[in-house]
C-alpha atoms as a PDB file:
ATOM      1  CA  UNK A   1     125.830 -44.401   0.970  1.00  0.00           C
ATOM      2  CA  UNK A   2     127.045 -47.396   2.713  1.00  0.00           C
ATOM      3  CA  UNK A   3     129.204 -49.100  -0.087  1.00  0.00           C
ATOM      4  CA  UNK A   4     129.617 -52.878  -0.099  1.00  0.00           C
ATOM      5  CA  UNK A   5     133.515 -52.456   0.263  1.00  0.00           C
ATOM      6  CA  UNK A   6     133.161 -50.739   3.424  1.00  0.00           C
ATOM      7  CA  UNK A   7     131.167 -53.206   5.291  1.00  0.00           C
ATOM      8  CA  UNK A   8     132.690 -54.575   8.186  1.00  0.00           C
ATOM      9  CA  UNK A   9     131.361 -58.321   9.950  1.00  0.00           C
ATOM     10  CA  UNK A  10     128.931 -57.643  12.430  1.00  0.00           C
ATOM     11  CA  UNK A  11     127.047 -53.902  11.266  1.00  0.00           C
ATOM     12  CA  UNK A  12     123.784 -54.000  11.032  1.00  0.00           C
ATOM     13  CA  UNK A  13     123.298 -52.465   7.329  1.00  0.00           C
ATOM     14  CA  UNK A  14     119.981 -50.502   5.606  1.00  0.00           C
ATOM     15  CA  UNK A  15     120.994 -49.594   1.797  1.00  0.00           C
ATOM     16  CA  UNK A  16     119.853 -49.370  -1.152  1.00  0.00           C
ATOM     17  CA  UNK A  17     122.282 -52.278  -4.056  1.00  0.00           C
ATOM     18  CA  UNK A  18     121.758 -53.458  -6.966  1.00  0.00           C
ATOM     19  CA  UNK A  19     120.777 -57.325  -7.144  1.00  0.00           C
ATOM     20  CA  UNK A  20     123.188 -58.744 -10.003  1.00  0.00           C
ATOM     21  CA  UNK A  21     121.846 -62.201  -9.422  1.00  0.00           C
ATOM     22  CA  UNK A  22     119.217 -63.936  -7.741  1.00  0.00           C
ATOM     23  CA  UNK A  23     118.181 -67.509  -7.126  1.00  0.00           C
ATOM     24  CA  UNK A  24     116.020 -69.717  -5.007  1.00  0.00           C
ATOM     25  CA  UNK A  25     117.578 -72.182  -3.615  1.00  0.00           C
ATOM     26  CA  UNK A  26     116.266 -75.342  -0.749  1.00  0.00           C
ATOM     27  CA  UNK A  27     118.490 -76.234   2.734  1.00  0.00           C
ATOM     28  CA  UNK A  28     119.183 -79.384   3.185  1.00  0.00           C
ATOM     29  CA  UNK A  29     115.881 -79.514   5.320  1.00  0.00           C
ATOM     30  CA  UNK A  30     113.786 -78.437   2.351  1.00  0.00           C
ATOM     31  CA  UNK A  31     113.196 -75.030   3.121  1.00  0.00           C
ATOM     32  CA  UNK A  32     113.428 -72.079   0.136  1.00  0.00           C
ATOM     33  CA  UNK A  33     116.041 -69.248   0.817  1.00  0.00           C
ATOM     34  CA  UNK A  34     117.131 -66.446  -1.557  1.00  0.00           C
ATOM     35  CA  UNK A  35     120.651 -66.214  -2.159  1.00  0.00           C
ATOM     36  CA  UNK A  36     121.602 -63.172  -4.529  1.00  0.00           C
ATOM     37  CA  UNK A  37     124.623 -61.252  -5.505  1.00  0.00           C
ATOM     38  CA  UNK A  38     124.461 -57.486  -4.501  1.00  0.00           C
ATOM     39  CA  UNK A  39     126.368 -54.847  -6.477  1.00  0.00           C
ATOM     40  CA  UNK A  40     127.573 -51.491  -5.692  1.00  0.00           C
ATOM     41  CA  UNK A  41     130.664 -49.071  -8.001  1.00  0.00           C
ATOM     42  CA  UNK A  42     133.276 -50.535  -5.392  1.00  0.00           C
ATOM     43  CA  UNK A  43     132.754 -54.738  -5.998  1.00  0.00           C
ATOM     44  CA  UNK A  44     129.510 -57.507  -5.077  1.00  0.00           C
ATOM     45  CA  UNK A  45     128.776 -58.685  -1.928  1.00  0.00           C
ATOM     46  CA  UNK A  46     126.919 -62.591  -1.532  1.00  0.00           C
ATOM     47  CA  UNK A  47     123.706 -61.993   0.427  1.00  0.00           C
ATOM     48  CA  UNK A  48     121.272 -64.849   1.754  1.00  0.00           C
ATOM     49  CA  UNK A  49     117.645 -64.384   2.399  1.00  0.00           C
ATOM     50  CA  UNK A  50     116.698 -67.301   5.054  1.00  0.00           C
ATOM     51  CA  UNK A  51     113.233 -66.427   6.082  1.00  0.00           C
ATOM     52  CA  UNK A  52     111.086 -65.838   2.817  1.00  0.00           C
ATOM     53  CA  UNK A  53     107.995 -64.024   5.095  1.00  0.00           C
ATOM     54  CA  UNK A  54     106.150 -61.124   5.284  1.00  0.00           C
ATOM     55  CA  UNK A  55     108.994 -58.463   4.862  1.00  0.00           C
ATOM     56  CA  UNK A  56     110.455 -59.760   1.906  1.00  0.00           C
ATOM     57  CA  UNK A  57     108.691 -58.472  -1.229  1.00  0.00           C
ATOM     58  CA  UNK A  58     108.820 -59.071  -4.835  1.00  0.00           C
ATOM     59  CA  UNK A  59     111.942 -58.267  -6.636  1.00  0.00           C
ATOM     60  CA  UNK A  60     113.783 -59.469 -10.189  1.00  0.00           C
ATOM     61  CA  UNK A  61     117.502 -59.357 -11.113  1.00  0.00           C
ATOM     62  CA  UNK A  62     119.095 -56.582 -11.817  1.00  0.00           C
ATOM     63  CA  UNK A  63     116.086 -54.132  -9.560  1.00  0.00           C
ATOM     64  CA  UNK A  64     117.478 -51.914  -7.343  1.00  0.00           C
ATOM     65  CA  UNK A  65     116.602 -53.128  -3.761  1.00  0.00           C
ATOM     66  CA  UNK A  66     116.636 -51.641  -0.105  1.00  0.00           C
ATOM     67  CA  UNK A  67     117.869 -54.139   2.283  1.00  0.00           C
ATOM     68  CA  UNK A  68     117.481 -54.169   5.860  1.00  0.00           C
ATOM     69  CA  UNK A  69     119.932 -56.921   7.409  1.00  0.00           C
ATOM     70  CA  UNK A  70     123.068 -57.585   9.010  1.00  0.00           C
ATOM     71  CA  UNK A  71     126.602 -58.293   7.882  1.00  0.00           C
ATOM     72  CA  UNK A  72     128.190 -61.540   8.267  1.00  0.00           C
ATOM     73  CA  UNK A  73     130.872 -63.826   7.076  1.00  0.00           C
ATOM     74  CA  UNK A  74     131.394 -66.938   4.971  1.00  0.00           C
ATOM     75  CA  UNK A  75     134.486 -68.380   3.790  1.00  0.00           C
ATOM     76  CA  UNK A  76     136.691 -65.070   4.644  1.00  0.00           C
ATOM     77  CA  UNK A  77     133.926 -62.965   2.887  1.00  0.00           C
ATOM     78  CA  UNK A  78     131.197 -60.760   3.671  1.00  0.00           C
ATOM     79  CA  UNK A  79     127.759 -61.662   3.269  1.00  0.00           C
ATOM     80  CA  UNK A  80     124.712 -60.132   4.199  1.00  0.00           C
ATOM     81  CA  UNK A  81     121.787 -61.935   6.138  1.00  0.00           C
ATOM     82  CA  UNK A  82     118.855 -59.836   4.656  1.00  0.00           C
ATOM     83  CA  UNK A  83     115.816 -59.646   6.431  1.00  0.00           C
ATOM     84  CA  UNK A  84     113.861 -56.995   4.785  1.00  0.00           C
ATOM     85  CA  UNK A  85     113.938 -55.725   1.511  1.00  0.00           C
ATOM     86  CA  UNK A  86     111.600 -54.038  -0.946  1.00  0.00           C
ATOM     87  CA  UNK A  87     112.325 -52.930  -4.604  1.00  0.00           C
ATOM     88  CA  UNK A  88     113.003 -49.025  -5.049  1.00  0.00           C
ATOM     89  CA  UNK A  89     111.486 -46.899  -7.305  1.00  0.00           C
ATOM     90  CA  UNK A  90     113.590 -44.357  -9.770  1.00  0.00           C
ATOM     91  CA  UNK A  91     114.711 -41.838  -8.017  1.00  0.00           C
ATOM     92  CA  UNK A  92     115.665 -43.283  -4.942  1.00  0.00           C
ATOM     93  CA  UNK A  93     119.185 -43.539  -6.442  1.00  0.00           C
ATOM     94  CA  UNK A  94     121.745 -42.876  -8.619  1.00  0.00           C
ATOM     95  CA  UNK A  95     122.951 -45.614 -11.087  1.00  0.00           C
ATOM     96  CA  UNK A  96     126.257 -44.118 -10.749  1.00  0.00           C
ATOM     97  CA  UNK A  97     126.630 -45.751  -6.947  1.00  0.00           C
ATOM     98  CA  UNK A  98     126.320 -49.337  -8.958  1.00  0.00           C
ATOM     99  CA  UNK A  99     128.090 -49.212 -11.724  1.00  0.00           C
ATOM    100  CA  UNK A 100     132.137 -49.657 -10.941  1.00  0.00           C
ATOM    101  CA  UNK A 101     134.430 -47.364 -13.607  1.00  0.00           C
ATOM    102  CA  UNK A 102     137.666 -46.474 -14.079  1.00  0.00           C
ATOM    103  CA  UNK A 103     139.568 -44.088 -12.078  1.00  0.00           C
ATOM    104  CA  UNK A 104     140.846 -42.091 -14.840  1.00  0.00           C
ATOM    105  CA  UNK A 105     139.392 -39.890 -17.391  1.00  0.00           C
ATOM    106  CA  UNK A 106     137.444 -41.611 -20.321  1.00  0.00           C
ATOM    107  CA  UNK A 107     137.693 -38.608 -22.814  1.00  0.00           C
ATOM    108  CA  UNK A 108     141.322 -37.751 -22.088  1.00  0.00           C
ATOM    109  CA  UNK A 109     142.690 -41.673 -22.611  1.00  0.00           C
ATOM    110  CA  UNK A 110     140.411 -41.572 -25.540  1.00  0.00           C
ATOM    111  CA  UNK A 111     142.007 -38.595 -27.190  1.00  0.00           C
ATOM    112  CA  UNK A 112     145.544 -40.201 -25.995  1.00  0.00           C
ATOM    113  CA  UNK A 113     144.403 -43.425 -27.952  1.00  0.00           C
ATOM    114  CA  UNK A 114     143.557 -41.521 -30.946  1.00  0.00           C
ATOM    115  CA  UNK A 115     147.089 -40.238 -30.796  1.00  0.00           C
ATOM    116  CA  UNK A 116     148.338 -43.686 -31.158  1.00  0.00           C
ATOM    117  CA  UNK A 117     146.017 -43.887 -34.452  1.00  0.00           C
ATOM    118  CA  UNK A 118     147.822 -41.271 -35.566  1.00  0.00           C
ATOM    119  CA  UNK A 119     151.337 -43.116 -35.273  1.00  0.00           C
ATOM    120  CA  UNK A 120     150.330 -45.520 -38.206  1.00  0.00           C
ATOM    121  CA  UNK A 121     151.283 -44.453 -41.046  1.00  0.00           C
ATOM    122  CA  UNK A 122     150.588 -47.263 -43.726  1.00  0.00           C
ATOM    123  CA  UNK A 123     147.243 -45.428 -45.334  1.00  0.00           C
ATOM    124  CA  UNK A 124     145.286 -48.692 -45.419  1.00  0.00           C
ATOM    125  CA  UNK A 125     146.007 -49.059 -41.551  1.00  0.00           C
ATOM    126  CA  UNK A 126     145.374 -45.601 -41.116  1.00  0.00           C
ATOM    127  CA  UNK A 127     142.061 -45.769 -42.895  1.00  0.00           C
ATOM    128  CA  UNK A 128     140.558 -49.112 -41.117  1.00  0.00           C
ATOM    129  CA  UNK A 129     141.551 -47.007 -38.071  1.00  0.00           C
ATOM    130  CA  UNK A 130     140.040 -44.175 -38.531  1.00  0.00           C
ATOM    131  CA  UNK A 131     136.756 -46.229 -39.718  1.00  0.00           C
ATOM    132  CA  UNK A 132     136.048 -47.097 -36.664  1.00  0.00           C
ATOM    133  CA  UNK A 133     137.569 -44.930 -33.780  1.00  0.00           C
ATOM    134  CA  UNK A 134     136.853 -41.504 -35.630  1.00  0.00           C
ATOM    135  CA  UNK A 135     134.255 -41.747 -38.303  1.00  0.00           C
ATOM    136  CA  UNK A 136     131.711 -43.922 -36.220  1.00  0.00           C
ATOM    137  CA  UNK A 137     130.388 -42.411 -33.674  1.00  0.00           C
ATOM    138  CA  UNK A 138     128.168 -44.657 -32.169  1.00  0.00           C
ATOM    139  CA  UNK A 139     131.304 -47.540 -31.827  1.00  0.00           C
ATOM    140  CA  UNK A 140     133.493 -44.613 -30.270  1.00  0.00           C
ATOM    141  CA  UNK A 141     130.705 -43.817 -27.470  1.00  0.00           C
ATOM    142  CA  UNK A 142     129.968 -47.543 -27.388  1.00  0.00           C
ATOM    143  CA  UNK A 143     134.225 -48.483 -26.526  1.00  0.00           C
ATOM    144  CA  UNK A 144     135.089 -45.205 -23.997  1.00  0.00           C
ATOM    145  CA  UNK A 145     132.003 -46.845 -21.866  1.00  0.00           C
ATOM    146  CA  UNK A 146     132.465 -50.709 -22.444  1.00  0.00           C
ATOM    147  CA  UNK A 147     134.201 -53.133 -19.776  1.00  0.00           C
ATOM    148  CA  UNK A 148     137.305 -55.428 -20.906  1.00  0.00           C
ATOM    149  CA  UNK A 149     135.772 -57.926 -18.782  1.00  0.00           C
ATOM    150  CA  UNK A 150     132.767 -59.735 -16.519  1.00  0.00           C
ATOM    151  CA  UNK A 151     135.806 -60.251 -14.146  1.00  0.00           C
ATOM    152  CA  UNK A 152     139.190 -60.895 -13.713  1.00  0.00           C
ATOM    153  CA  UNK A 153     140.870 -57.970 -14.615  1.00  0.00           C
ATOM    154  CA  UNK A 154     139.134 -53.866 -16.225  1.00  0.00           C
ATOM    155  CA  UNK A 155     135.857 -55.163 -15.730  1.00  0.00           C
ATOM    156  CA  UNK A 156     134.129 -51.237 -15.214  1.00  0.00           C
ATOM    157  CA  UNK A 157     133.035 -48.596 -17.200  1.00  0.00           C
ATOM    158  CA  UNK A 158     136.188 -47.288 -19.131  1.00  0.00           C
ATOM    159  CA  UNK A 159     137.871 -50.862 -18.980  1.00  0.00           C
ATOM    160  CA  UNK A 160     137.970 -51.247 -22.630  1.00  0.00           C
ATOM    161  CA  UNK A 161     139.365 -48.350 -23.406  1.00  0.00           C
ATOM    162  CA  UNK A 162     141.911 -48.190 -20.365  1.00  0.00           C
ATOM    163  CA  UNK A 163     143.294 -51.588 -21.482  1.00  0.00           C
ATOM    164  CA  UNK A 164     143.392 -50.798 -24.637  1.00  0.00           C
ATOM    165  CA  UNK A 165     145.462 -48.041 -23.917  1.00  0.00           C
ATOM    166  CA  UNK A 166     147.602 -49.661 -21.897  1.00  0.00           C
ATOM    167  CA  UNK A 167     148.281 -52.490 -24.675  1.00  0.00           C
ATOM    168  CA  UNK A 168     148.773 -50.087 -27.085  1.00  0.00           C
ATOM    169  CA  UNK A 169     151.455 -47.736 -25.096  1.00  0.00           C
ATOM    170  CA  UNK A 170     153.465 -50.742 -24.356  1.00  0.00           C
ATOM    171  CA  UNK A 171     153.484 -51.957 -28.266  1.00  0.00           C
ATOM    172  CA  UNK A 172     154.559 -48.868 -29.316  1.00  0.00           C
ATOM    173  CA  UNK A 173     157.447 -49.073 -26.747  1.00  0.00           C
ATOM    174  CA  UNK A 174     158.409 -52.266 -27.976  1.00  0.00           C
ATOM    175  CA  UNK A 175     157.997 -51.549 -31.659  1.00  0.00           C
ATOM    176  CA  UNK A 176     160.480 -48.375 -31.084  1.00  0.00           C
ATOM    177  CA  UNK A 177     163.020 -50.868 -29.253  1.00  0.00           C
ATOM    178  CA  UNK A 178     163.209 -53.552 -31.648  1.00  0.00           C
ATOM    179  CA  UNK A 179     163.446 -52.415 -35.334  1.00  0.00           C
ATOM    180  CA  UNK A 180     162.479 -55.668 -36.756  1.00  0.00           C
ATOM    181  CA  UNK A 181     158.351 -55.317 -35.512  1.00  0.00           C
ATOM    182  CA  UNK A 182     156.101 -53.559 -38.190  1.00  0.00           C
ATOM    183  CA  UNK A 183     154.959 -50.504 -35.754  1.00  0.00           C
ATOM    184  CA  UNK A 184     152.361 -50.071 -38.020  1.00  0.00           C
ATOM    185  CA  UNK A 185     150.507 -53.485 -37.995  1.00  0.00           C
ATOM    186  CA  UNK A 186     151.561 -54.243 -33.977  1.00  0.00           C
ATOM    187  CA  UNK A 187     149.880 -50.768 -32.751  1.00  0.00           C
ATOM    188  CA  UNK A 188     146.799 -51.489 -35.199  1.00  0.00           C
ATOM    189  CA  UNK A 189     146.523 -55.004 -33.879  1.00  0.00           C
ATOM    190  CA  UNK A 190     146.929 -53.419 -30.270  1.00  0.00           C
ATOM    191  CA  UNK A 191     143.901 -51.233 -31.135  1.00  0.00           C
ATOM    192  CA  UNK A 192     141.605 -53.549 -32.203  1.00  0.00           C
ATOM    193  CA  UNK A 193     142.227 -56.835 -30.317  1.00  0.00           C
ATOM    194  CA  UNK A 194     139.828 -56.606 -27.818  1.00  0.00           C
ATOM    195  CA  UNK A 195     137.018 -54.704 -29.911  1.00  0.00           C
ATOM    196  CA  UNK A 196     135.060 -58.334 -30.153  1.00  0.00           C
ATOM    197  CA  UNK A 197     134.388 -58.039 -26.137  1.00  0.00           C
ATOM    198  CA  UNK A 198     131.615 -54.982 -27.318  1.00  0.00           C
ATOM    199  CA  UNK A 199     129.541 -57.876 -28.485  1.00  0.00           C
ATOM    200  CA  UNK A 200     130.975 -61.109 -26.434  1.00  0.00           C
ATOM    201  CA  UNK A 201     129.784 -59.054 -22.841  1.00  0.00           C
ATOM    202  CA  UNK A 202     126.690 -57.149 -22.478  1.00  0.00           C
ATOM    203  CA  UNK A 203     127.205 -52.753 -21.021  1.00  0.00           C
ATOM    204  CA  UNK A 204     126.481 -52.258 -17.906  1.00  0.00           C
ATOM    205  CA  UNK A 205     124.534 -52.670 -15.546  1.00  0.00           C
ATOM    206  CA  UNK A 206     124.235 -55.892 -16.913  1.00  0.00           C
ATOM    207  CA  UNK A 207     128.204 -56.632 -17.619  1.00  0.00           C
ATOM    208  CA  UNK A 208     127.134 -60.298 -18.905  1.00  0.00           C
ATOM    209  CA  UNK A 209     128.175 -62.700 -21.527  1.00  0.00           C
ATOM    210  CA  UNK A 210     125.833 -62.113 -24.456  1.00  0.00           C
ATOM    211  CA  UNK A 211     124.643 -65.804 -26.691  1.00  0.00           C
ATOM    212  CA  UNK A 212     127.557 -64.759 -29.254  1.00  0.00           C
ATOM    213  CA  UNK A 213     129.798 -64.317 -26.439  1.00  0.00           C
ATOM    214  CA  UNK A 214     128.983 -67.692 -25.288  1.00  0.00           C
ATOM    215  CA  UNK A 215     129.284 -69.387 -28.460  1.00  0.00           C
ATOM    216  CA  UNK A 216     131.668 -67.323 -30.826  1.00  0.00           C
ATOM    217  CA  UNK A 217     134.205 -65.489 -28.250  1.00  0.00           C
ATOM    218  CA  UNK A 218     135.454 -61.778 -28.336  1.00  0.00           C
ATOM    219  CA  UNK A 219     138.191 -63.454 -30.354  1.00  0.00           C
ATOM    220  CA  UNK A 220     136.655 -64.666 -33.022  1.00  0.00           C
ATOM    221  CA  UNK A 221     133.904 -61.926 -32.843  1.00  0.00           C
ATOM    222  CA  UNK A 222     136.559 -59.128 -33.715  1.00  0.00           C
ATOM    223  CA  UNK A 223     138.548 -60.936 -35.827  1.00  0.00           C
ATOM    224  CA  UNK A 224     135.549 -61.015 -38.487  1.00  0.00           C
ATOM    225  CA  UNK A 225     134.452 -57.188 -37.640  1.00  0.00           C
ATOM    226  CA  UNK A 226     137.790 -56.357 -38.560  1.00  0.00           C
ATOM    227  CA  UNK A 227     138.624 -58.389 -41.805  1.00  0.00           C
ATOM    228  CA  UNK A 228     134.839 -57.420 -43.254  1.00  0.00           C
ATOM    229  CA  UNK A 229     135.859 -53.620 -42.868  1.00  0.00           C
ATOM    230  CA  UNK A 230     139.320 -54.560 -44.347  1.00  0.00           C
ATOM    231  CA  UNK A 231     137.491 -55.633 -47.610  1.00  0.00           C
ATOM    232  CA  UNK A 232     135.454 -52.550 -47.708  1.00  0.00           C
ATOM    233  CA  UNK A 233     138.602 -50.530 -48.516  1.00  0.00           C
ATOM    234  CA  UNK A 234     140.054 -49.881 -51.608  1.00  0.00           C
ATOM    235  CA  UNK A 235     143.655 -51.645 -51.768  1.00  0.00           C
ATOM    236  CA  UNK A 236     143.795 -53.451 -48.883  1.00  0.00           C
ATOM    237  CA  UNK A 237     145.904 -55.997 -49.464  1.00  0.00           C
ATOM    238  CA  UNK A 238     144.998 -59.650 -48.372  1.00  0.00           C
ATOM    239  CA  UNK A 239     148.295 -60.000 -46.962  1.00  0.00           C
ATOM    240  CA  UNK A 240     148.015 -57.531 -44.706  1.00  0.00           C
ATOM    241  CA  UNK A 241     144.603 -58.200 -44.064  1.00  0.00           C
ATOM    242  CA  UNK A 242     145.798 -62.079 -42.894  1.00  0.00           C
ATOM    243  CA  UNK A 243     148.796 -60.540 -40.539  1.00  0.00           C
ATOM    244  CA  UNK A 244     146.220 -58.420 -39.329  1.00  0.00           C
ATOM    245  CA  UNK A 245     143.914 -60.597 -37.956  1.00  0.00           C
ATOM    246  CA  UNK A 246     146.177 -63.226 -37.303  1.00  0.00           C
ATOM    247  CA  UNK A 247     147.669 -61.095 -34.474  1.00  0.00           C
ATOM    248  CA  UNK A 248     143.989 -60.528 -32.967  1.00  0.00           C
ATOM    249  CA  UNK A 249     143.232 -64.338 -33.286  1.00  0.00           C
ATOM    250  CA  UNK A 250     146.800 -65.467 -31.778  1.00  0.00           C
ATOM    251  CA  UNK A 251     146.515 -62.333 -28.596  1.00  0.00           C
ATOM    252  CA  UNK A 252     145.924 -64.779 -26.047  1.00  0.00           C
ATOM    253  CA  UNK A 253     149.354 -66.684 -26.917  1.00  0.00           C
ATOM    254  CA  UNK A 254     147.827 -70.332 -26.327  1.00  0.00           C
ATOM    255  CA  UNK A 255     145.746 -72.632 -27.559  1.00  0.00           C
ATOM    256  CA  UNK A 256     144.801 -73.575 -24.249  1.00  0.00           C
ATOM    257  CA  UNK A 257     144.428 -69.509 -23.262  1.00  0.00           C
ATOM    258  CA  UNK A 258     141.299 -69.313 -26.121  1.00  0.00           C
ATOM    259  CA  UNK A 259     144.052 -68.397 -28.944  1.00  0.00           C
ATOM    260  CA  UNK A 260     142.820 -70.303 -32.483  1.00  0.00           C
ATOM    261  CA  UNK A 261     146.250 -70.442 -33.356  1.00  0.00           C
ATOM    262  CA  UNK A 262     149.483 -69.594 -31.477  1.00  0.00           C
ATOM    263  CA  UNK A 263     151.402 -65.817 -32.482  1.00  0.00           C
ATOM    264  CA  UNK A 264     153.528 -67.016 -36.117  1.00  0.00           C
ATOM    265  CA  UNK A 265     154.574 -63.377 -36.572  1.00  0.00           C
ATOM    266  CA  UNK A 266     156.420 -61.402 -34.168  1.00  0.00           C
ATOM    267  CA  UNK A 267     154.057 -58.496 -33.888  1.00  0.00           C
ATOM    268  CA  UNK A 268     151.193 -61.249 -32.609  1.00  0.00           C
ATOM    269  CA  UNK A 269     153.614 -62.401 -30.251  1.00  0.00           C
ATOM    270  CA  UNK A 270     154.592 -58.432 -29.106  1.00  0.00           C
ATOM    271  CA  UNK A 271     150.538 -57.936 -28.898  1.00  0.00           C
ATOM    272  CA  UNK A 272     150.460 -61.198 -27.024  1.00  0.00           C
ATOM    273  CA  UNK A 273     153.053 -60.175 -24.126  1.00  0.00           C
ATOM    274  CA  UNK A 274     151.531 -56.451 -23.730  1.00  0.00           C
ATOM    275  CA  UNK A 275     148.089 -57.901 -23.181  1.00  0.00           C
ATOM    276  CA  UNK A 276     149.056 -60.429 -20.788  1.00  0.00           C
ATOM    277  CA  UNK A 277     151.268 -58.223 -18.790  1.00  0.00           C
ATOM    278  CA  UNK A 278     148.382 -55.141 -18.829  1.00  0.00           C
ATOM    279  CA  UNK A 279     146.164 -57.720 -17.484  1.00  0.00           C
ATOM    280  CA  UNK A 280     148.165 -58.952 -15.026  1.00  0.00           C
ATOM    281  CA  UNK A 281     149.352 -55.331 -13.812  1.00  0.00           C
ATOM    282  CA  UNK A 282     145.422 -54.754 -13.633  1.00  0.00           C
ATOM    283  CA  UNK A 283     144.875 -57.588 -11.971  1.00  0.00           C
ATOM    284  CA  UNK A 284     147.466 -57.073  -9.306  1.00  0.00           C
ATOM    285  CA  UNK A 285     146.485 -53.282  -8.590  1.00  0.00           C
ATOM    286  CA  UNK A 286     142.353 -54.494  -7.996  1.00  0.00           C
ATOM    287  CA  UNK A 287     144.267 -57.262  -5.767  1.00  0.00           C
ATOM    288  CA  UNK A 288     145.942 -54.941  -3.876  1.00  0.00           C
ATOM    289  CA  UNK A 289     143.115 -52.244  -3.825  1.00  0.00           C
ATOM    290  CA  UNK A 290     140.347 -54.556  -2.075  1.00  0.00           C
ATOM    291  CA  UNK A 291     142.863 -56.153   0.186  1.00  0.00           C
ATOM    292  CA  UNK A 292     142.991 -55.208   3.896  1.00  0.00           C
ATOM    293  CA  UNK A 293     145.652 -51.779   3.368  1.00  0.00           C
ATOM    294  CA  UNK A 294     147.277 -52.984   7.117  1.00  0.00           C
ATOM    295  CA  UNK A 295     148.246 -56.209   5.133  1.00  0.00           C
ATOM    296  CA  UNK A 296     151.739 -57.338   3.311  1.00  0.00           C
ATOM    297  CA  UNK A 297     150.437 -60.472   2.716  1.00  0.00           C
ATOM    298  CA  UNK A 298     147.330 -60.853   0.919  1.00  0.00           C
ATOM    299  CA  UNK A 299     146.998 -64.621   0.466  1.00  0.00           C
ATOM    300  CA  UNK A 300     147.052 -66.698  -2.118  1.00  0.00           C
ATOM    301  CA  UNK A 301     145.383 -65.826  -5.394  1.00  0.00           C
ATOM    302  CA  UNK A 302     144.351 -68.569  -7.501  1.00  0.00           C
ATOM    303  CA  UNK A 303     144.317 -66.815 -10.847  1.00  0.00           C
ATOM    304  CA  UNK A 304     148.059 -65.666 -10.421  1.00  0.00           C
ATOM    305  CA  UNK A 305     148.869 -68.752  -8.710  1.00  0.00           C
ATOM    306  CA  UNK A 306     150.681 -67.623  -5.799  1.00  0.00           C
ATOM    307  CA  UNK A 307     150.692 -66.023  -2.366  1.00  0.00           C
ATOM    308  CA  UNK A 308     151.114 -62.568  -2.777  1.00  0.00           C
ATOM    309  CA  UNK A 309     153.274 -60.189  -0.390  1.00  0.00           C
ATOM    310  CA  UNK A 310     152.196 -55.915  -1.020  1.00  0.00           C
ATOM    311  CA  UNK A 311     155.921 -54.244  -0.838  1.00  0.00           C
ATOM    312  CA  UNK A 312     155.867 -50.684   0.962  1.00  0.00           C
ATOM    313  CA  UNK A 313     156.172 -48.004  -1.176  1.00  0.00           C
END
């Protein structure tokens, strides 16, 4: 297979992808074009259809399509100039091809998260915990396979779970370097501060914002999940259940960042520091990965704000 990440200006191109979007659009001259977003496991490519004729049949979003057309280049970006394409028929590929995932190993992280649940040893913790990422099956299957993200930064198969992971690792670090952060409620908070995004972005192939996404947020979304299952255990104290989801509303550190309020405790500002660096350090390896390898400098990037220079290694 011909994968979107390896298409150079210029090659003529005949491959199945995965339209991701589609839309009709008129040139200035009045004339209707198709211009569509093409997916494939390594990224999406912007593809135009100009002439709407004879060898252009029906197709929807998200149908697998064969495209006959060339490769071009807009705005330091490939884009294909389709001018054939039909709608394949199961069988004719492997979803696999489409679906980007992480490069690691979903049930290994998953049984190294579970060995962070078993660092907490406050039973109350340890019980919400195990509620959810042992006893419930479908929500474990559900968060090895769920993104972290429609973009930006672990938005594949496995995302969730890597970030989480990586979140997680780093508060225990900091909870065994400074004595003063409850380990217990940081690496809980770590585990569940992102569980909202299961509902705020649809699975894949789809990868979406969902209407709650839209109009609650994955904050908000598992802030509630988690203080209902608080008050379905015996003894959970509402003080713990309030630090608790304080540091899952205040993860994003800002008000201006999505946060409802800003970190008051020091574990929600520990959570808020791991998650921002994780997604940073994400966001600078996917940088790095789909930039030209003969490159130091990859130019400026707008979400990091700078212009970004690869060191050797």
């Amino acid at each position: 297979m011909r994968y979107l990440a390896e298409l150079k200006e210029g090659e003529l191109v005949k491959e199945i992808y995965l339209c991701k979007k589609l839309q009709t659009l008129k040139t200035k001259a009045g004339k209707s074009y198709y211009s569509l977003t093409l997916q494939d496991k390594t990224g999406v490519a912007d593809a135009k259809v100009w002439e709407l004729g004879a060898g252009i049949e029906h197709f929807d979003v998200m149908d697998y399509i064969f495209i006959d057309g060339q490769v071009t280049s807009f705005q330091g970006a490939i884009q294909l100039n389709i001018k054939r394409v039909r709608k394949c028929q199961e069988g004719e590929y492997d979803p696999a091809d489409y679906m980007p995932m992480t490069t690691r190993n979903i049930d290994e992280m998953y049984q190294e998260l579970l060995g962070v649940v078993s660092m907490v040893k406050e039973p109350h913790l340890q019980e919400l915990l195990q509620s959810f990422f042992v006893a419930d099956k479908d929500f474990a299957a559900r968060f090895k396979r769920h993104s972290a993200a429609k973009a930006v930064h672990h938005g594949f198969i496995g995302g969730l779970l890597e970030h989480t992971l990586g979140v997680a690792k780093m508060c225990a670090f900091m909870a065994d370097s400074y004595s003063f952060l409850n380990k217990d409620l940081l690496l809980t908070a770590a585990m569940f501060h992102d569980v909202g995004k299961m509902e705020e972005i649809s699975p894949f192939p789809e990868n979406d914002y969902t209407d709650d996404g839209n109009l609650l947020g994955h904050i908000y979304i598992g802030a509630s999940q988690v203080s209902a299952r608080c008050r379905t255990i015996e003894g959970f104290s509402k003080r713990l259940e309030g630090e608790l989801v304080h540091c899952i509303l205040a993860h994003h550190g800002e008000l201006e960042f999505g946060s409802p309020k800003k970190p008051a405790l020091a574990e929600a500002l520990a959570l808020y520091i791991a998650d921002n660096a994780d997604a940073k350090m994400e966001t600078l390896k996917e940088i790095f990965s789909s930039a030209d390898a003969k490159l130091e400098w990859v130019g400026y990037q707008r979400l990091l704000e700078s212009n970004l220079k690869r060191t050797l290694l």
